[in-house]
PDB file of N, CA and C in Angstrom:
ATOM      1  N   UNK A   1      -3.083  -1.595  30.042  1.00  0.00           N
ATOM      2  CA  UNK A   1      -3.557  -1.682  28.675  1.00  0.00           C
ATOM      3  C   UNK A   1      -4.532  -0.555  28.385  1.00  0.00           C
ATOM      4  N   UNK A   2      -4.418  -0.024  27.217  1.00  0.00           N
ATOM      5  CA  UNK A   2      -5.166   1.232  26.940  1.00  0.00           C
ATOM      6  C   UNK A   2      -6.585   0.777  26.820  1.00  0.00           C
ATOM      7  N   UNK A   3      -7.128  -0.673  26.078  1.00  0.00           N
ATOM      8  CA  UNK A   3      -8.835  -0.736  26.320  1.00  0.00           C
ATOM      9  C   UNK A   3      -8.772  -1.320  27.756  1.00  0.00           C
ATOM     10  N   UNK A   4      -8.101  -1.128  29.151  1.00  0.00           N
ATOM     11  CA  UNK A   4      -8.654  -1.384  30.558  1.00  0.00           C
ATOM     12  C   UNK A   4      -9.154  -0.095  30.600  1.00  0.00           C
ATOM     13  N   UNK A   5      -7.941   0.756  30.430  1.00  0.00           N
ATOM     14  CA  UNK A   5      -8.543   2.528  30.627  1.00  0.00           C
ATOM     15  C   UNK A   5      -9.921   2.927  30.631  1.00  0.00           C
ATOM     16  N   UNK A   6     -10.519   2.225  29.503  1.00  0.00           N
ATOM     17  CA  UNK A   6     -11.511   2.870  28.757  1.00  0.00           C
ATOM     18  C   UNK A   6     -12.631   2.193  29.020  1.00  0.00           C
ATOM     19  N   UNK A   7     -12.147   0.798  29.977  1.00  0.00           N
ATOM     20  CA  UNK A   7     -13.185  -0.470  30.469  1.00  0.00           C
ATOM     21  C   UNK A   7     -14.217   0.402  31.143  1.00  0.00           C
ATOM     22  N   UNK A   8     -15.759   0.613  31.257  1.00  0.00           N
ATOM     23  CA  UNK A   8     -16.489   1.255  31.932  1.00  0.00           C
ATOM     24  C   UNK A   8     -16.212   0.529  33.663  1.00  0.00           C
ATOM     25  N   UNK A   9     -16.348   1.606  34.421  1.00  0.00           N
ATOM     26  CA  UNK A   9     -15.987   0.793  35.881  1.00  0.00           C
ATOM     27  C   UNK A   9     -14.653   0.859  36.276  1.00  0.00           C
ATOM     28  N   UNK A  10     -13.575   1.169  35.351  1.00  0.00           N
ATOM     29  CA  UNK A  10     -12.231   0.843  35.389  1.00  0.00           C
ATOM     30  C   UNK A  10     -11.406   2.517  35.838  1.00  0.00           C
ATOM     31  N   UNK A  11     -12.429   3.662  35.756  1.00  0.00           N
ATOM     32  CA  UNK A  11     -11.645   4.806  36.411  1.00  0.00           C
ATOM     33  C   UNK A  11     -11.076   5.771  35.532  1.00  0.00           C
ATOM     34  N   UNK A  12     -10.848   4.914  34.213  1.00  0.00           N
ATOM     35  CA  UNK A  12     -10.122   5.485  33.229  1.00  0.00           C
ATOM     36  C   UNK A  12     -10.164   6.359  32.134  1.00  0.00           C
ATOM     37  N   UNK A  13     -11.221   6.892  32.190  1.00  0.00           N
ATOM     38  CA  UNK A  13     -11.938   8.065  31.335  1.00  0.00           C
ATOM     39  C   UNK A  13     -12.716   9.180  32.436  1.00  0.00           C
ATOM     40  N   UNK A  14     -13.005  10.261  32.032  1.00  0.00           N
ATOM     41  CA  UNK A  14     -13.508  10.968  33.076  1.00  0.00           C
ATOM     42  C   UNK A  14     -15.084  10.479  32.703  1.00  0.00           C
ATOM     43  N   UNK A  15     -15.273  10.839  34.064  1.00  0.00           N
ATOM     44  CA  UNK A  15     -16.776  10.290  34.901  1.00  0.00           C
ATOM     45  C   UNK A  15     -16.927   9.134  34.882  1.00  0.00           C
ATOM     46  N   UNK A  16     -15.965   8.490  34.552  1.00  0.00           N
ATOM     47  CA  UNK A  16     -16.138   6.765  34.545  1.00  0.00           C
ATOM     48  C   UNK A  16     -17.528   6.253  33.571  1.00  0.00           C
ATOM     49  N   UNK A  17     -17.825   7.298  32.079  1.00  0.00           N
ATOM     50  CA  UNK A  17     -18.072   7.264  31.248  1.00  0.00           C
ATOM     51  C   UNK A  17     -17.862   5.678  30.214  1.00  0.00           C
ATOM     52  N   UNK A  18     -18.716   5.057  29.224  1.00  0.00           N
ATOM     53  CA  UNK A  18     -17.850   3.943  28.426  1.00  0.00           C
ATOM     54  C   UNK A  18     -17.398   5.394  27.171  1.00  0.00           C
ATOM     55  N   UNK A  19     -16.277   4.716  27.085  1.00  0.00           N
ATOM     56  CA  UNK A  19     -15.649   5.554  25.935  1.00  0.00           C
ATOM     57  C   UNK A  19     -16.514   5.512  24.818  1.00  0.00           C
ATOM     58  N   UNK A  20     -16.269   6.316  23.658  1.00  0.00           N
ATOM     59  CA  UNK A  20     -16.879   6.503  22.500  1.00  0.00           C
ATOM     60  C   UNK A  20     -15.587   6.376  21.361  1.00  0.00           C
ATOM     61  N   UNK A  21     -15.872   5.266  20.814  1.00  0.00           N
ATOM     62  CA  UNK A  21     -15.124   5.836  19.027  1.00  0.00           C
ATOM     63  C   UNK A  21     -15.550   5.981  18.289  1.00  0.00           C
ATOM     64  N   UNK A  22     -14.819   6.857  17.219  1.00  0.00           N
ATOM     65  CA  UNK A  22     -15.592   7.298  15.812  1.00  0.00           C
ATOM     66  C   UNK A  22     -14.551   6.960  15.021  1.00  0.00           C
ATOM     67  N   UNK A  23     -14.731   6.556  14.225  1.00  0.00           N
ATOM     68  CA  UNK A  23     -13.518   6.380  13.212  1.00  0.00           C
ATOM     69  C   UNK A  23     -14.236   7.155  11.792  1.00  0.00           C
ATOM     70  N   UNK A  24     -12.845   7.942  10.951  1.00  0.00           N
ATOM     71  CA  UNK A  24     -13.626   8.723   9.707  1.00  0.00           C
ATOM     72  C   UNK A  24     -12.431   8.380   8.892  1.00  0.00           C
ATOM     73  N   UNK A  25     -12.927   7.878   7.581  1.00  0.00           N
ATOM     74  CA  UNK A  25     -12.056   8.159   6.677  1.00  0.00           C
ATOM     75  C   UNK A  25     -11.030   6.752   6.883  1.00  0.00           C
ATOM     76  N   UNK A  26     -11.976   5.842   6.958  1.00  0.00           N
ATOM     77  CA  UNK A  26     -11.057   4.367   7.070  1.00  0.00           C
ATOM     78  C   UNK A  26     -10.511   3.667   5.707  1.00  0.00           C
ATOM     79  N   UNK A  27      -9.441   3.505   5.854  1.00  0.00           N
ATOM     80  CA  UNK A  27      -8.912   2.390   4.640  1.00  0.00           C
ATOM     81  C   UNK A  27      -8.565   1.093   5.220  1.00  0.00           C
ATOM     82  N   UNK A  28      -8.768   0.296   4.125  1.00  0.00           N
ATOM     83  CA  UNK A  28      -8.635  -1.084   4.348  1.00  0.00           C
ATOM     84  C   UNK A  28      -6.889  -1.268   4.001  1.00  0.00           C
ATOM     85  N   UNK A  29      -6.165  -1.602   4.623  1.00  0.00           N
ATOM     86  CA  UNK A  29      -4.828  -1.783   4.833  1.00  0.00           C
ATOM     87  C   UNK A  29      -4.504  -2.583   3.614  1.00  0.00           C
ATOM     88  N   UNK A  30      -3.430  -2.608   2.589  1.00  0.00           N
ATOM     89  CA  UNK A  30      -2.730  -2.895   1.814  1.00  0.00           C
ATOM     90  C   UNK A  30      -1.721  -4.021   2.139  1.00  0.00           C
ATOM     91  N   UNK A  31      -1.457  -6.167   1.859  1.00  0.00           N
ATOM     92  CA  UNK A  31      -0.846  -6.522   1.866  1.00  0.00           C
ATOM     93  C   UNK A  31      -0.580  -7.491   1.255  1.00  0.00           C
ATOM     94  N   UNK A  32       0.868  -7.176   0.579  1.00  0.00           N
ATOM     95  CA  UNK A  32       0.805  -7.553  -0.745  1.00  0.00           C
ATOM     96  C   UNK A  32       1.061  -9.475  -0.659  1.00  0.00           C
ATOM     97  N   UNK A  33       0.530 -10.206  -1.477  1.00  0.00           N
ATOM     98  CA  UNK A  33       0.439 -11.384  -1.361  1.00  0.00           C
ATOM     99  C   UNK A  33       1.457 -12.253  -2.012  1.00  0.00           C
ATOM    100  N   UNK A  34       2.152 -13.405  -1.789  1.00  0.00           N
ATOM    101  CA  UNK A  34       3.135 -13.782  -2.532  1.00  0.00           C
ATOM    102  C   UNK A  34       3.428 -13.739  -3.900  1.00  0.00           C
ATOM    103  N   UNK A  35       2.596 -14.435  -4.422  1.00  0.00           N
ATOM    104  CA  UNK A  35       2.356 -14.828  -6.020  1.00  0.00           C
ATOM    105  C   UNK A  35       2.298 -13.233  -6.773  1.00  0.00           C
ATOM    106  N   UNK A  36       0.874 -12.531  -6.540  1.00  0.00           N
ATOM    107  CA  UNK A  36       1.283 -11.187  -7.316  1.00  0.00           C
ATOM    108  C   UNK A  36       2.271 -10.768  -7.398  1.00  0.00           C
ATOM    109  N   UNK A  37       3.131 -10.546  -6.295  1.00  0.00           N
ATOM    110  CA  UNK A  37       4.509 -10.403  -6.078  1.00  0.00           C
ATOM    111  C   UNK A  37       5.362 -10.753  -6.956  1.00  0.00           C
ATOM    112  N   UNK A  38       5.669 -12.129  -7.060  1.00  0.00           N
ATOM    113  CA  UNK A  38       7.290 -12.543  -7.927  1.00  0.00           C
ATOM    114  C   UNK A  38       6.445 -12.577  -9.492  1.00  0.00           C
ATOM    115  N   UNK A  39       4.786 -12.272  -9.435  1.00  0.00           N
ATOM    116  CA  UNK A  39       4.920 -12.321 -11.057  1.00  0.00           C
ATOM    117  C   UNK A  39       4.936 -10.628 -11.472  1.00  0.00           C
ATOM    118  N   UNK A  40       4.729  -9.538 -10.895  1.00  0.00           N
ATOM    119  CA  UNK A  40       5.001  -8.323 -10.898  1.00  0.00           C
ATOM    120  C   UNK A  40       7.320  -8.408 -11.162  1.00  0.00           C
ATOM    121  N   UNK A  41       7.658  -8.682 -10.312  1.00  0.00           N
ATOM    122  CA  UNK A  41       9.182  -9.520 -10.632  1.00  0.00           C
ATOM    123  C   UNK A  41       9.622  -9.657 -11.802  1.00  0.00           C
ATOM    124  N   UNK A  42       8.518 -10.851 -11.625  1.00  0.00           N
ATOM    125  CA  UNK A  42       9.781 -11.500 -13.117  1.00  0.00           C
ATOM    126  C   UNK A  42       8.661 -10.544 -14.493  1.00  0.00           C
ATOM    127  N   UNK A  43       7.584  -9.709 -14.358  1.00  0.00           N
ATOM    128  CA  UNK A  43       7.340  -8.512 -15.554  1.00  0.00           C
ATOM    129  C   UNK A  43       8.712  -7.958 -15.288  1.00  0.00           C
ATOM    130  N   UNK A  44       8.870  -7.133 -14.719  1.00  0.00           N
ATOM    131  CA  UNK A  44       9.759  -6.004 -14.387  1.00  0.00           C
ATOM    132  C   UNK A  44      11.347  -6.845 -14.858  1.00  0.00           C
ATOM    133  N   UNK A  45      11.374  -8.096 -14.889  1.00  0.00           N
ATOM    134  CA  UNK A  45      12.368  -8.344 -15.461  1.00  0.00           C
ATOM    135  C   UNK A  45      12.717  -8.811 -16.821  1.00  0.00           C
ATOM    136  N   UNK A  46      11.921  -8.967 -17.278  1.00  0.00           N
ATOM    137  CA  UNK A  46      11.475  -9.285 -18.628  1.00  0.00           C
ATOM    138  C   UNK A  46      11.266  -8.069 -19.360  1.00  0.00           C
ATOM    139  N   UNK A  47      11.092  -6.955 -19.234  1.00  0.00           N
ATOM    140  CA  UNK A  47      10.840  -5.539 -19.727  1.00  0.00           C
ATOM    141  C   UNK A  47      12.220  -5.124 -19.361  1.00  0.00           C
ATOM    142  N   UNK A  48      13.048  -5.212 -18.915  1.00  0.00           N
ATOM    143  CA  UNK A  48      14.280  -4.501 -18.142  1.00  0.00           C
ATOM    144  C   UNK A  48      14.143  -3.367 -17.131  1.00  0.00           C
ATOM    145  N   UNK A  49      13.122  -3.207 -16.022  1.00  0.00           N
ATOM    146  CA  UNK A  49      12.767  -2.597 -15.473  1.00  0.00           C
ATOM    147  C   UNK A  49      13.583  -2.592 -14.044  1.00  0.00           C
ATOM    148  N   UNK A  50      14.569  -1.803 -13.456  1.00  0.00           N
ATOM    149  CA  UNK A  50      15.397  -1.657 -12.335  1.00  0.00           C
ATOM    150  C   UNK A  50      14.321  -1.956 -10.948  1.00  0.00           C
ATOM    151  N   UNK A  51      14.632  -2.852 -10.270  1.00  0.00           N
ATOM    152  CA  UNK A  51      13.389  -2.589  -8.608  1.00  0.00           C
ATOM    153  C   UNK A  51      14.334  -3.004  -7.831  1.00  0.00           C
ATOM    154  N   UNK A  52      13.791  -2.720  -6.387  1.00  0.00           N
ATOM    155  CA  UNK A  52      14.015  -2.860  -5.125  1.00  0.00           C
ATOM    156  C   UNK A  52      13.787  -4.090  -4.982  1.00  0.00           C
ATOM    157  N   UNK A  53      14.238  -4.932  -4.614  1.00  0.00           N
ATOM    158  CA  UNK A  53      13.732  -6.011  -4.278  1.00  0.00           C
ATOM    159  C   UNK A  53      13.515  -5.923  -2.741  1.00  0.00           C
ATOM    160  N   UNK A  54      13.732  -4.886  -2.017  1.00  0.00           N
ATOM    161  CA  UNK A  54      13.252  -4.957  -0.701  1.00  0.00           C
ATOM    162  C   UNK A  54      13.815  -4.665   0.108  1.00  0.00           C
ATOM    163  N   UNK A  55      14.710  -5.557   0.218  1.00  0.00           N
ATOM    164  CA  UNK A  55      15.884  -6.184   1.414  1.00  0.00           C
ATOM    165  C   UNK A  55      15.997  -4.810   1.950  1.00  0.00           C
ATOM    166  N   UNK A  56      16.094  -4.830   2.995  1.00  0.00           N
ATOM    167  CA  UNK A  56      16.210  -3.847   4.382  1.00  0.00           C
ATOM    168  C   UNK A  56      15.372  -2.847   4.476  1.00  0.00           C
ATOM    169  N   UNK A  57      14.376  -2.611   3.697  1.00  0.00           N
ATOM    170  CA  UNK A  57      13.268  -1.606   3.615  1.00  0.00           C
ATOM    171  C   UNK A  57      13.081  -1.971   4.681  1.00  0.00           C
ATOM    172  N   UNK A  58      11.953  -0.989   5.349  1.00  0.00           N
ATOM    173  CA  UNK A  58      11.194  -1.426   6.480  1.00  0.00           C
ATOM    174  C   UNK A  58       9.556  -1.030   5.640  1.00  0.00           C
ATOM    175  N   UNK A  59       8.544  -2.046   6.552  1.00  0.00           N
ATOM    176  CA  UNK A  59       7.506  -2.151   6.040  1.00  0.00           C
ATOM    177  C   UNK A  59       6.854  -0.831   5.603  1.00  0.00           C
ATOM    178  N   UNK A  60       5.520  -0.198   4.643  1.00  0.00           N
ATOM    179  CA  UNK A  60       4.859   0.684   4.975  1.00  0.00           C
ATOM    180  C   UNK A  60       3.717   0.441   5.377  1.00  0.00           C
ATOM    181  N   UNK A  61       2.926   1.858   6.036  1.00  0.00           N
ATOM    182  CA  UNK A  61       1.502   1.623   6.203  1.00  0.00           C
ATOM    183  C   UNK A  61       0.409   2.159   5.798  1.00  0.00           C
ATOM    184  N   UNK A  62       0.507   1.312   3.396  1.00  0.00           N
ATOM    185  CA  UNK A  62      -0.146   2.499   3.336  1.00  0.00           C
ATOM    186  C   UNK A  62      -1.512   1.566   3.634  1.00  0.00           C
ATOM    187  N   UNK A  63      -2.856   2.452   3.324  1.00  0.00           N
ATOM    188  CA  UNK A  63      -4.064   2.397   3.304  1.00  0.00           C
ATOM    189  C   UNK A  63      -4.771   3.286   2.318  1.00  0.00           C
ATOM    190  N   UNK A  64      -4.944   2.254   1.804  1.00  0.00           N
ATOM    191  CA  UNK A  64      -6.005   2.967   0.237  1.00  0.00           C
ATOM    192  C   UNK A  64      -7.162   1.912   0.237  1.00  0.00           C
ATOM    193  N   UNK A  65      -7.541   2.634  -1.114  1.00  0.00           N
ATOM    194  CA  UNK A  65      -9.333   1.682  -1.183  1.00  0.00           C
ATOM    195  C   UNK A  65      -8.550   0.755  -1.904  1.00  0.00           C
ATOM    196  N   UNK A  66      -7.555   0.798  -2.426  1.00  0.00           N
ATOM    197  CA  UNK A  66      -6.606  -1.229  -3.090  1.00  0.00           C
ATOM    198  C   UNK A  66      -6.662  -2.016  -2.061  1.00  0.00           C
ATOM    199  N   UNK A  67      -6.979  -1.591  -0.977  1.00  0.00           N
ATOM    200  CA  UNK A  67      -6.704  -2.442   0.274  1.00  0.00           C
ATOM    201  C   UNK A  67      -7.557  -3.287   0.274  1.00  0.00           C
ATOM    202  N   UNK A  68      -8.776  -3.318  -0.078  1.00  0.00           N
ATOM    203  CA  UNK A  68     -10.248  -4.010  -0.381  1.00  0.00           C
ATOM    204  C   UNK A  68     -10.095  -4.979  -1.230  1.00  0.00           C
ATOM    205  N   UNK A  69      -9.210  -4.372  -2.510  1.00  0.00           N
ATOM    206  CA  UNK A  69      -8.993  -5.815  -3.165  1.00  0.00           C
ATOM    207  C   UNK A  69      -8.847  -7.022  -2.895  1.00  0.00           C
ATOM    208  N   UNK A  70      -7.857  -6.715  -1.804  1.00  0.00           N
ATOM    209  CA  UNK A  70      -6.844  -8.159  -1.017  1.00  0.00           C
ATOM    210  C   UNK A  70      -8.185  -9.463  -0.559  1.00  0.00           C
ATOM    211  N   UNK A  71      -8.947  -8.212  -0.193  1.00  0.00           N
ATOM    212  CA  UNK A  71     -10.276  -9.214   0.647  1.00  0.00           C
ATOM    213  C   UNK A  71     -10.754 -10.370  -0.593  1.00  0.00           C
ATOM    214  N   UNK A  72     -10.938 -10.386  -1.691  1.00  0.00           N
ATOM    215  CA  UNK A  72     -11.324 -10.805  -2.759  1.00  0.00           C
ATOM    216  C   UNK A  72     -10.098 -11.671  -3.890  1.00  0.00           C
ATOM    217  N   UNK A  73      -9.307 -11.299  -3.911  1.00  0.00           N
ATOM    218  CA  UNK A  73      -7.846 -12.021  -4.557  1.00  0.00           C
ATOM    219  C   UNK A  73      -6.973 -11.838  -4.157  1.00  0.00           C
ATOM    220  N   UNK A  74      -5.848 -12.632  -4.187  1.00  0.00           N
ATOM    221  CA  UNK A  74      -4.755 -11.988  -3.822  1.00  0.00           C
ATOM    222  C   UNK A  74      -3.917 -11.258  -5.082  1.00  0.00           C
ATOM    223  N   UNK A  75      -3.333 -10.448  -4.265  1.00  0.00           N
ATOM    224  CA  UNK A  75      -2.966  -8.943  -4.504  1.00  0.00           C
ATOM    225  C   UNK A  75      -1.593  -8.093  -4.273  1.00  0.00           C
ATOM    226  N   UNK A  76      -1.276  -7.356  -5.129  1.00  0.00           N
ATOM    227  CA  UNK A  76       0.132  -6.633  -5.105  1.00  0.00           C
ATOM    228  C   UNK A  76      -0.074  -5.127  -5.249  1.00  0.00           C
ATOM    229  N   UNK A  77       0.538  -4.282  -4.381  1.00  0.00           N
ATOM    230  CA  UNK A  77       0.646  -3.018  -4.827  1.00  0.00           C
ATOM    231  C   UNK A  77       1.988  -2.367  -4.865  1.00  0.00           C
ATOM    232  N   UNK A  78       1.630  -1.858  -6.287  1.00  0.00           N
ATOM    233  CA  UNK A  78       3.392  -1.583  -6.551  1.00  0.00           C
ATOM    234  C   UNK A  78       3.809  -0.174  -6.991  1.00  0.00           C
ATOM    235  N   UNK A  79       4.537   0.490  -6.203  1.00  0.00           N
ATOM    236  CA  UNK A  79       5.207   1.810  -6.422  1.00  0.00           C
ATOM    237  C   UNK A  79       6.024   2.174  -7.534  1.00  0.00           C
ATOM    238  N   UNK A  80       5.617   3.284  -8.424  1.00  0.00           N
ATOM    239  CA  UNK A  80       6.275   3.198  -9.495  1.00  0.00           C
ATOM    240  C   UNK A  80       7.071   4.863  -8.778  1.00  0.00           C
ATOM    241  N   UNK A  81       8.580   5.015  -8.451  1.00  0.00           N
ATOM    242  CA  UNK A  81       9.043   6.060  -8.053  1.00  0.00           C
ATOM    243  C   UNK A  81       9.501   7.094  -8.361  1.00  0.00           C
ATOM    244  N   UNK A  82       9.546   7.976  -8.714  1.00  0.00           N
ATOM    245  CA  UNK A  82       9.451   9.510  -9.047  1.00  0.00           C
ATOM    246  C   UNK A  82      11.394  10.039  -8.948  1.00  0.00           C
ATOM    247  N   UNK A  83      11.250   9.082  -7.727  1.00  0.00           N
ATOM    248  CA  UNK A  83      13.286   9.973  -7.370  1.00  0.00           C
ATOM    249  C   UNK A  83      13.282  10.164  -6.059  1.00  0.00           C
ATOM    250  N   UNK A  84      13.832   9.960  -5.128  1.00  0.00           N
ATOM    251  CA  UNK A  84      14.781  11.001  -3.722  1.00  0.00           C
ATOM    252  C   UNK A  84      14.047  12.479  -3.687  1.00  0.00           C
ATOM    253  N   UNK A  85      14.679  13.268  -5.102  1.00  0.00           N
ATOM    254  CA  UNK A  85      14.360  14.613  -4.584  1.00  0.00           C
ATOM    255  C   UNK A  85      13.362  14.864  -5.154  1.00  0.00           C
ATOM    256  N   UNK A  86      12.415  14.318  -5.490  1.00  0.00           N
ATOM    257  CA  UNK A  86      10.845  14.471  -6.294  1.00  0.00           C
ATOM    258  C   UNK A  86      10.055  14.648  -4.973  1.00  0.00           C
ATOM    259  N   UNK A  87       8.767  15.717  -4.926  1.00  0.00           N
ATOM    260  CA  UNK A  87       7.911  16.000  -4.073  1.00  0.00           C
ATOM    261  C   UNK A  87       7.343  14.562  -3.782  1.00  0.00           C
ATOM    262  N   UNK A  88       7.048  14.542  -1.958  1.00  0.00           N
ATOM    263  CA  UNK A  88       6.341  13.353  -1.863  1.00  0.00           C
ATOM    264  C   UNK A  88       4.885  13.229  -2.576  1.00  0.00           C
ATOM    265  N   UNK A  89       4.259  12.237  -2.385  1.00  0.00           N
ATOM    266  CA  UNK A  89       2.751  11.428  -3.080  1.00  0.00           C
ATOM    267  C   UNK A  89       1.962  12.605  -2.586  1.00  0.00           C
ATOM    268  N   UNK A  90       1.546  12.806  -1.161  1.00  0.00           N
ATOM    269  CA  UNK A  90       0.540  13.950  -1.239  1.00  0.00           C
ATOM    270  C   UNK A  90       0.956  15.115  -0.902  1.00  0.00           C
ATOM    271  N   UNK A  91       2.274  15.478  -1.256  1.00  0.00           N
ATOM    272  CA  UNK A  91       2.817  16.723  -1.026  1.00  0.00           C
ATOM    273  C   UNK A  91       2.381  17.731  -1.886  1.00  0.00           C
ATOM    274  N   UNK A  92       1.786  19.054  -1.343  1.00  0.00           N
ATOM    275  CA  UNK A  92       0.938  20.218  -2.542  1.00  0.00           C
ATOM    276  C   UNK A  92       2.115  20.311  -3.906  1.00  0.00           C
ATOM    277  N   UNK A  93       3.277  20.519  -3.572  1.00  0.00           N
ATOM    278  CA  UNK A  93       4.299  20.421  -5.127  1.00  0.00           C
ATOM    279  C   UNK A  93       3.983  19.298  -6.002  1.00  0.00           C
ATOM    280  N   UNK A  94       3.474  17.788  -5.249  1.00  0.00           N
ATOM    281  CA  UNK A  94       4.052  16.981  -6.277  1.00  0.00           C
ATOM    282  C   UNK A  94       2.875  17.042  -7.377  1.00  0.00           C
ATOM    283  N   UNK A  95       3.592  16.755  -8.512  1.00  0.00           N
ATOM    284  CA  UNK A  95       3.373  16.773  -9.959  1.00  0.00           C
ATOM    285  C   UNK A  95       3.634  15.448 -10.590  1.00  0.00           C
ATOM    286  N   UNK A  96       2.668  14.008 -10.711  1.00  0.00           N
ATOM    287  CA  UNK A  96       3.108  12.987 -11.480  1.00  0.00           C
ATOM    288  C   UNK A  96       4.293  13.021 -12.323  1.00  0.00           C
ATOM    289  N   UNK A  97       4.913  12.505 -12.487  1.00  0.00           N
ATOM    290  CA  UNK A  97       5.907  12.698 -13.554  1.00  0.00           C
ATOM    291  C   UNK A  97       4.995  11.740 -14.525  1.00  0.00           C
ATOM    292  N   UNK A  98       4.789  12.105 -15.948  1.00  0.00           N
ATOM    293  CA  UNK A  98       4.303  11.789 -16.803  1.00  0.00           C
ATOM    294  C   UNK A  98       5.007  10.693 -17.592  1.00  0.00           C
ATOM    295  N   UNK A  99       6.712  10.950 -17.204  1.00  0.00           N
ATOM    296  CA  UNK A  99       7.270   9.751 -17.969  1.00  0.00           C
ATOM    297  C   UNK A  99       6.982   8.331 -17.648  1.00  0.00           C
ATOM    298  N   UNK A 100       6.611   8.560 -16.047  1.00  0.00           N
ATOM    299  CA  UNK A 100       6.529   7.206 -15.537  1.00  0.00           C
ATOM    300  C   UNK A 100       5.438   6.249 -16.404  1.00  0.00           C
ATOM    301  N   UNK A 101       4.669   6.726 -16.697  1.00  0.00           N
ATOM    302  CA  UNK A 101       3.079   6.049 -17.364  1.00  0.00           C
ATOM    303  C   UNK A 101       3.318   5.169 -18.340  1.00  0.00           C
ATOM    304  N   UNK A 102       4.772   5.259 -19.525  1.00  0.00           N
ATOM    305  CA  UNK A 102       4.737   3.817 -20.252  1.00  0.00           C
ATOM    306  C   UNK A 102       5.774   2.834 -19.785  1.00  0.00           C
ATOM    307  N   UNK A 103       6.793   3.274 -18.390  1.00  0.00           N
ATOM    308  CA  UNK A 103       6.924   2.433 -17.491  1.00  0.00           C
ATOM    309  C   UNK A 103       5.994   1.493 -17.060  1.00  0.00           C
ATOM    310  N   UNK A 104       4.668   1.860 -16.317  1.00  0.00           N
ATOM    311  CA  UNK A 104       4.220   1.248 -15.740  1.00  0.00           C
ATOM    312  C   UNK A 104       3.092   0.152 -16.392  1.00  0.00           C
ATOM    313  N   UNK A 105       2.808   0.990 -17.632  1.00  0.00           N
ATOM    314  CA  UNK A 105       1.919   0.328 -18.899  1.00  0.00           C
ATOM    315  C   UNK A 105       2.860  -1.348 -19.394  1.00  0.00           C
ATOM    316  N   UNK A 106       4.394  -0.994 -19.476  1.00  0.00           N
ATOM    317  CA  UNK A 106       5.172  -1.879 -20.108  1.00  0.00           C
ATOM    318  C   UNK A 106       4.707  -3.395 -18.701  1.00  0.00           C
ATOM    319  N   UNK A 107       4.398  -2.741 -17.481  1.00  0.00           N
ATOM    320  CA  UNK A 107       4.811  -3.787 -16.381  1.00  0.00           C
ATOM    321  C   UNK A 107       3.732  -4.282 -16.332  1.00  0.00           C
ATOM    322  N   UNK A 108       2.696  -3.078 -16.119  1.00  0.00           N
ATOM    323  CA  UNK A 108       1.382  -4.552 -16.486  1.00  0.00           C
ATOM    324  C   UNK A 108       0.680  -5.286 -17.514  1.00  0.00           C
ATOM    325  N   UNK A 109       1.247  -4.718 -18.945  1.00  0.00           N
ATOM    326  CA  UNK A 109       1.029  -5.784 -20.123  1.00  0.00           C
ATOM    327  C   UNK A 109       1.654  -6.716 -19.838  1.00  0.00           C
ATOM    328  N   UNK A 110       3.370  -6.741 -19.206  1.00  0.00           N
ATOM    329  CA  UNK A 110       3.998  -7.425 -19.286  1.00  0.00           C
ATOM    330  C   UNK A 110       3.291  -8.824 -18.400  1.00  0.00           C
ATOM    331  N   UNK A 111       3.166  -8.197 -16.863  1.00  0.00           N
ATOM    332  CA  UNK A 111       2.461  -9.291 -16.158  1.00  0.00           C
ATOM    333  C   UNK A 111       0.944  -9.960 -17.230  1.00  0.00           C
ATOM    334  N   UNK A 112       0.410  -9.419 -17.542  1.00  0.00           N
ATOM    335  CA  UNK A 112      -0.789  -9.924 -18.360  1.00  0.00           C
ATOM    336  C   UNK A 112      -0.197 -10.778 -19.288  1.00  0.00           C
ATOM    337  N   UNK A 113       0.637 -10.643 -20.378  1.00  0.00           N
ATOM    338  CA  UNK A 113       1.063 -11.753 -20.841  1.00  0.00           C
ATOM    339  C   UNK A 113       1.427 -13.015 -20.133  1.00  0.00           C
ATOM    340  N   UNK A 114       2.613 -12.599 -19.393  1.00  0.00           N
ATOM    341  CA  UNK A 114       2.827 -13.822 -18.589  1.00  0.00           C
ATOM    342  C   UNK A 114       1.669 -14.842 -17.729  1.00  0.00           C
ATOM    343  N   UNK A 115       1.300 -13.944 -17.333  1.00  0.00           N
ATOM    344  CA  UNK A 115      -0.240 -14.332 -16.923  1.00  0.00           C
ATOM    345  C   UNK A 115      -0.997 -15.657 -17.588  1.00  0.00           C
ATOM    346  N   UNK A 116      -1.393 -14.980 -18.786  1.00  0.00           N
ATOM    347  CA  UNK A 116      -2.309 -15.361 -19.628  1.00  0.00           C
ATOM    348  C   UNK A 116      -1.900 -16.377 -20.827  1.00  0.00           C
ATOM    349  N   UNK A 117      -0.149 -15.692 -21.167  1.00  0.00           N
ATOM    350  CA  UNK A 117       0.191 -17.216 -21.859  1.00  0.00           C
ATOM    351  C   UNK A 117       0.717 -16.139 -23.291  1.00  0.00           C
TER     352      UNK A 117
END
């Protein structure tokens, strides 16, 4: 196991040193919670909005400061997508696409209504 390695006494670091960590630039991990979920859904279906529903994705790992939210409510984070051949999120090319913005405006009034009644 990699923390025996690092166990002081255990051999596993030079000089038989206790290891040191630093961690920089931490995010609180992103996971999205049921309920936000199917009511983000049924917005996106009620607006006529095309989604993934998932199935065979494999998980991601993002980490942003949304991740903090989760600690406090539960919580959804939702990708509004650009295209295949669109520059990735922090790629120096990419350029928001601007159309996306009353996409995403339509999805969360939409959830707010539903929401709220």
């Amino acid at each position: 196991m990699i923390a025996e390695q690092f166990r002081p006494g255990s051999g596993g670091n030079a000089g038989d040193q206790p290891a040191r960590v630093r961690r920089i630039g931490i995010f609180e991990h992103c996971s999205n919670a049921p309920e936000p979920v199917s009511e983000l859904r049924r917005a996106m279906r009620d607006v006529g909005v095309t989604f993934d529903e998932g199935d065979g994705i494999l998980p991601m790992r993002p980490g942003e400061d949304f991740g903090v939210f989760g600690r406090y409510a539960p919580s959804a984070m939702l990708f509004l997508g650009a295209g295949e051949t669109y520059a990735g999120l922090h790629n120096p090319d990419y350029d928001f696409p601007d159309e996306l913005i009353p996409v995403g405006s339509k999805i969360f009034v939409q959830t707010v209504r539903n929401i709220l009644g």
